[in-house]
Protein backbone atom coordinates (compact mmCIF):
# COMPACT_ATOMS: atom_id res chain seq x y z
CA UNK A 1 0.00 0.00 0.00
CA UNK A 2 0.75 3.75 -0.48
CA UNK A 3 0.25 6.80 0.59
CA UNK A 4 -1.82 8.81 -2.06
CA UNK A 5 -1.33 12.56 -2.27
CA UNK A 6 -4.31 15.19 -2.82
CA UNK A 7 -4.00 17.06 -6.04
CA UNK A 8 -2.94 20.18 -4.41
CA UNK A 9 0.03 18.51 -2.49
CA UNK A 10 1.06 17.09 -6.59
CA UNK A 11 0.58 20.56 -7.77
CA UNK A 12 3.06 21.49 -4.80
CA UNK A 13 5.07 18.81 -5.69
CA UNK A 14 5.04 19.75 -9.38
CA UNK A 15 6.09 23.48 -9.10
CA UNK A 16 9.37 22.29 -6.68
CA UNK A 17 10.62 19.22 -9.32
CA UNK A 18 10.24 21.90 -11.90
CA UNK A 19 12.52 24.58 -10.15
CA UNK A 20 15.11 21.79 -8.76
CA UNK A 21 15.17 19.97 -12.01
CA UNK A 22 13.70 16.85 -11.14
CA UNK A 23 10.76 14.76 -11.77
CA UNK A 24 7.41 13.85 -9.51
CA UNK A 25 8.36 10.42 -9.61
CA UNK A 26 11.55 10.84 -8.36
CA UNK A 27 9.89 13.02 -5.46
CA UNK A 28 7.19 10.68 -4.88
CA UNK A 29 9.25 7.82 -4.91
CA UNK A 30 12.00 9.41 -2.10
CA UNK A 31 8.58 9.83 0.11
CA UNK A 32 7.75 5.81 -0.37
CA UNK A 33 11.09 4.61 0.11
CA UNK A 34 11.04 6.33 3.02
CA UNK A 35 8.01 5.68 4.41
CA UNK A 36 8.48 1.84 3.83
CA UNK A 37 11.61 1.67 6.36
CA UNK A 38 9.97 3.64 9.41
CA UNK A 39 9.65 2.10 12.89
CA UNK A 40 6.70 1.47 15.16
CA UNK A 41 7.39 4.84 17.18
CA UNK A 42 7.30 6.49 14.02
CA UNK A 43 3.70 4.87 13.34
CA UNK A 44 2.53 5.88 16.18
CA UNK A 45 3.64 9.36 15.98
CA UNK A 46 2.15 9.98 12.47
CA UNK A 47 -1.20 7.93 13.75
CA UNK A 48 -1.42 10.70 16.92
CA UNK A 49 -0.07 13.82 15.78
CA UNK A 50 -1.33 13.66 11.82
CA UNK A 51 2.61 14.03 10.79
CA UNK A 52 5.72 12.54 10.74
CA UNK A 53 8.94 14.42 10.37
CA UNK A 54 12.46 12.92 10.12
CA UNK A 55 15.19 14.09 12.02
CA UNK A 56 19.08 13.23 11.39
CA UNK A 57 18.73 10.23 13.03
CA UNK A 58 16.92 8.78 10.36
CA UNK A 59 19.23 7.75 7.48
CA UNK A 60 19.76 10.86 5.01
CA UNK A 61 20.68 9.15 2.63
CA UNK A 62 17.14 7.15 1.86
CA UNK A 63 15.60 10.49 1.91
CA UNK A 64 17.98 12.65 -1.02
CA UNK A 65 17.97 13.08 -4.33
CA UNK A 66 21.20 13.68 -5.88
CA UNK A 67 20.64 17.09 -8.32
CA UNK A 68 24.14 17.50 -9.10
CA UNK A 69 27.88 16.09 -8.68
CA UNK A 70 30.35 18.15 -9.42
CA UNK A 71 34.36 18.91 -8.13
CA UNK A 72 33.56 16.79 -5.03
CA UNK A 73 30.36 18.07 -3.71
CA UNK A 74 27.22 16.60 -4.50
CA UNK A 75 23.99 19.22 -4.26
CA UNK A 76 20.84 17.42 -2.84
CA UNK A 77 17.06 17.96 -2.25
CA UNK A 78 16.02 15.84 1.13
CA UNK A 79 12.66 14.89 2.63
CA UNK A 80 11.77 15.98 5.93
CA UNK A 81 8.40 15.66 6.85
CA UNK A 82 4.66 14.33 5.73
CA UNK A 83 1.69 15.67 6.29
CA UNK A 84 -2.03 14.22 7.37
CA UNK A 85 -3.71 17.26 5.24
CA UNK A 86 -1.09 16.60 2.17
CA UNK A 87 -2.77 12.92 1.96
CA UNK A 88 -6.32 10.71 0.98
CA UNK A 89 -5.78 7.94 2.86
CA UNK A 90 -3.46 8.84 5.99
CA UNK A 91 -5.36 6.64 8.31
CA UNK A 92 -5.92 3.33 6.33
CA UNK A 93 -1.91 3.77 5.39
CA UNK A 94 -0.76 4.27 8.93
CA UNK A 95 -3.22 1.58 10.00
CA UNK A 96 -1.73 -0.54 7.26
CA UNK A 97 2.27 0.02 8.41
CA UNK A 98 0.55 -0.89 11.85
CA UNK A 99 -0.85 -4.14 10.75
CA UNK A 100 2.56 -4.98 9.02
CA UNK A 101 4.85 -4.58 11.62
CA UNK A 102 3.01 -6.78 14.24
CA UNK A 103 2.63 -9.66 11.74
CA UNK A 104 6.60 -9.48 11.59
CA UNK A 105 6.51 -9.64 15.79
CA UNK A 106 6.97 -13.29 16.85
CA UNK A 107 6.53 -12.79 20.59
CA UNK A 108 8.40 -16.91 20.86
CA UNK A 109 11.67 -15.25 20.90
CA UNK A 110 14.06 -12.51 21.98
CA UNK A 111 14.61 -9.02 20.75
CA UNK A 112 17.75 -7.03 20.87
CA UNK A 113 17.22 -3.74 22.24
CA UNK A 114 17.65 -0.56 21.49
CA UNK A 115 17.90 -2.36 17.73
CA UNK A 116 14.28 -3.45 18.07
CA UNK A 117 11.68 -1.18 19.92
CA UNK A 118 8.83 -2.98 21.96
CA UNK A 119 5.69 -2.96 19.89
CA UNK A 120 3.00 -1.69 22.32
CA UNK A 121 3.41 -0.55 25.62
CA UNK A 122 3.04 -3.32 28.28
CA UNK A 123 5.05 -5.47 30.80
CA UNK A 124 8.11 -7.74 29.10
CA UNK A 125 10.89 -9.85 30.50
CA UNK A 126 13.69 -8.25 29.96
CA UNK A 127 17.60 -8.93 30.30
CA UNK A 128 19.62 -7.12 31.85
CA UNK A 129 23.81 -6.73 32.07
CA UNK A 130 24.80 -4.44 35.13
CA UNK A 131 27.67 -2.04 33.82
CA UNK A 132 30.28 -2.73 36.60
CA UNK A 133 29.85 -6.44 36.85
CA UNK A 134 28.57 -7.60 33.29
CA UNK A 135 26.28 -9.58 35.44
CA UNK A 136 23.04 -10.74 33.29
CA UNK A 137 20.02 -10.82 35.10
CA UNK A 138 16.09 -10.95 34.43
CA UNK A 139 13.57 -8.98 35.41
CA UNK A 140 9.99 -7.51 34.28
CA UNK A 141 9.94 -3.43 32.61
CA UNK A 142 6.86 -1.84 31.65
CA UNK A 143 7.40 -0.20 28.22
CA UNK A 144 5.79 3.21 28.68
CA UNK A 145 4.07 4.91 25.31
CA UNK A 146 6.69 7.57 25.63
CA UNK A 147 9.33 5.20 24.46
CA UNK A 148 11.13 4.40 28.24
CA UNK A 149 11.38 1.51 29.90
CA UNK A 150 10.45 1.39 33.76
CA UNK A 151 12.08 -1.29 35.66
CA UNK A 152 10.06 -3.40 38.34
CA UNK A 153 11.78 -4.54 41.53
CA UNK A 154 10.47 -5.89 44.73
CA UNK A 155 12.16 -5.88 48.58
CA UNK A 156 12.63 -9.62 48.30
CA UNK A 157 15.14 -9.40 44.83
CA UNK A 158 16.50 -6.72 45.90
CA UNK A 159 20.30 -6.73 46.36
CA UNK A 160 21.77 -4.17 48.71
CA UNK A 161 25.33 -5.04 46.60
CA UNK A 162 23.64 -3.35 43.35
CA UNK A 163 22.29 -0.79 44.85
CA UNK A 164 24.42 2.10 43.30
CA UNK A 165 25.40 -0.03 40.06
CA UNK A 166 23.58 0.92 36.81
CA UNK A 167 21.74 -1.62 34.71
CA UNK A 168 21.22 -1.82 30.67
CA UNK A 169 18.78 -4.03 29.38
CA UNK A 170 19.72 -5.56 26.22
CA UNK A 171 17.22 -7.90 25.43
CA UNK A 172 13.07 -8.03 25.88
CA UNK A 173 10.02 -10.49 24.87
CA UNK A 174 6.73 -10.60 25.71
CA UNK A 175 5.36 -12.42 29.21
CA UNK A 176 3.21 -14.94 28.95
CA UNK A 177 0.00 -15.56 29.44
CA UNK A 178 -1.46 -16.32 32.89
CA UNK A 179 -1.53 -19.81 33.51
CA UNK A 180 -4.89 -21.43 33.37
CA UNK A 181 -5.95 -24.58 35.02
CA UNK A 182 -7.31 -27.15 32.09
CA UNK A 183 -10.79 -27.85 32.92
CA UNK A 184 -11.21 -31.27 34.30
CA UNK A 185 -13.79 -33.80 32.63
């Protein structure tokens, strides 16, 4: 699926390829490729705030168009942001991307973290490796919708020896479900 543009945004569009020397296509297409490699966060974002910009963080280099290469330099056009108002079908798209990315989630297995982001906020087992003593340990972390992880600990697990020590966690996957007694015949 992709996102379709309302004629006005084209128009916009249009007018820009025309002073820069470049095509719609080649605009349109920089906005796709783009849009196929974003992360759940970024979902989320465009789904509550009806945009979606892209900082440097995201890779520049999925997001240019090369005008010009000349004595070294290269001049560029990038992408930075998409709007709700620009588009037909912002919703079913975002919904879409939403879909796609939790039938890719297998919640059998690990996930390196910060590589992989948790897909909804809610409780997972997580691993953790304290800094000073590269000691692993598990524990449970709430993924928060702001994109933190909080940390659960009781009195009983916890060590006076770690109180001061830092903790990373490296690794999450889902709990599982309650257990249920099997109903006896």
């Amino acid at each position: 699926m992709k996102l379709k543009f309302k004629p006005e945004y084209l128009a916009s569009l249009d007018k820009f390829a025309e002073k820069h020397n470049v095509t719609r296509e080649q605009l349109t297409e920089k906005i796709n490729s783009t849009l196929e490699n974003i992360e759940k966060f970024e979902i989320e974002i465009a789904l509550a705030y009806g945009y979606l910009p892209f900082d440097e963080d995201f890779d520049v280099l999925d997001r240019e168009v090369v005008l010009e290469r000349k004595a070294g330099f290269a001049s560029c056009i990038r992408f930075e942001t998409i709007r709700k108002e620009d588009t037909e079908n912002w919703q079913e798209f975002f919904d879409y991307k939403n879909q796609e990315y939790w039938k890719q989630y297998d919640s059998d297995r690990w996930y390196p973290f910060p590589e992989v982001m948790p897909p909804e906020p809610k409780k997972y087992l997580v691993q953790c490796v304290y800094t000073r003593t590269s000691e692993k340990v598990l524990a449970t972390a709430d993924w928060k919708p702001d994109g933190y992880w909080f940390c659960h600990g009781d009195e009983h697990d916890w060590d006076p020896a770690y109180a001061d020590e830092d903790e990373d966690i490296v690794a999450f996957r889902p709990l599982p479900d309650f257990y249920e007694p099997e109903a006896q015949e």
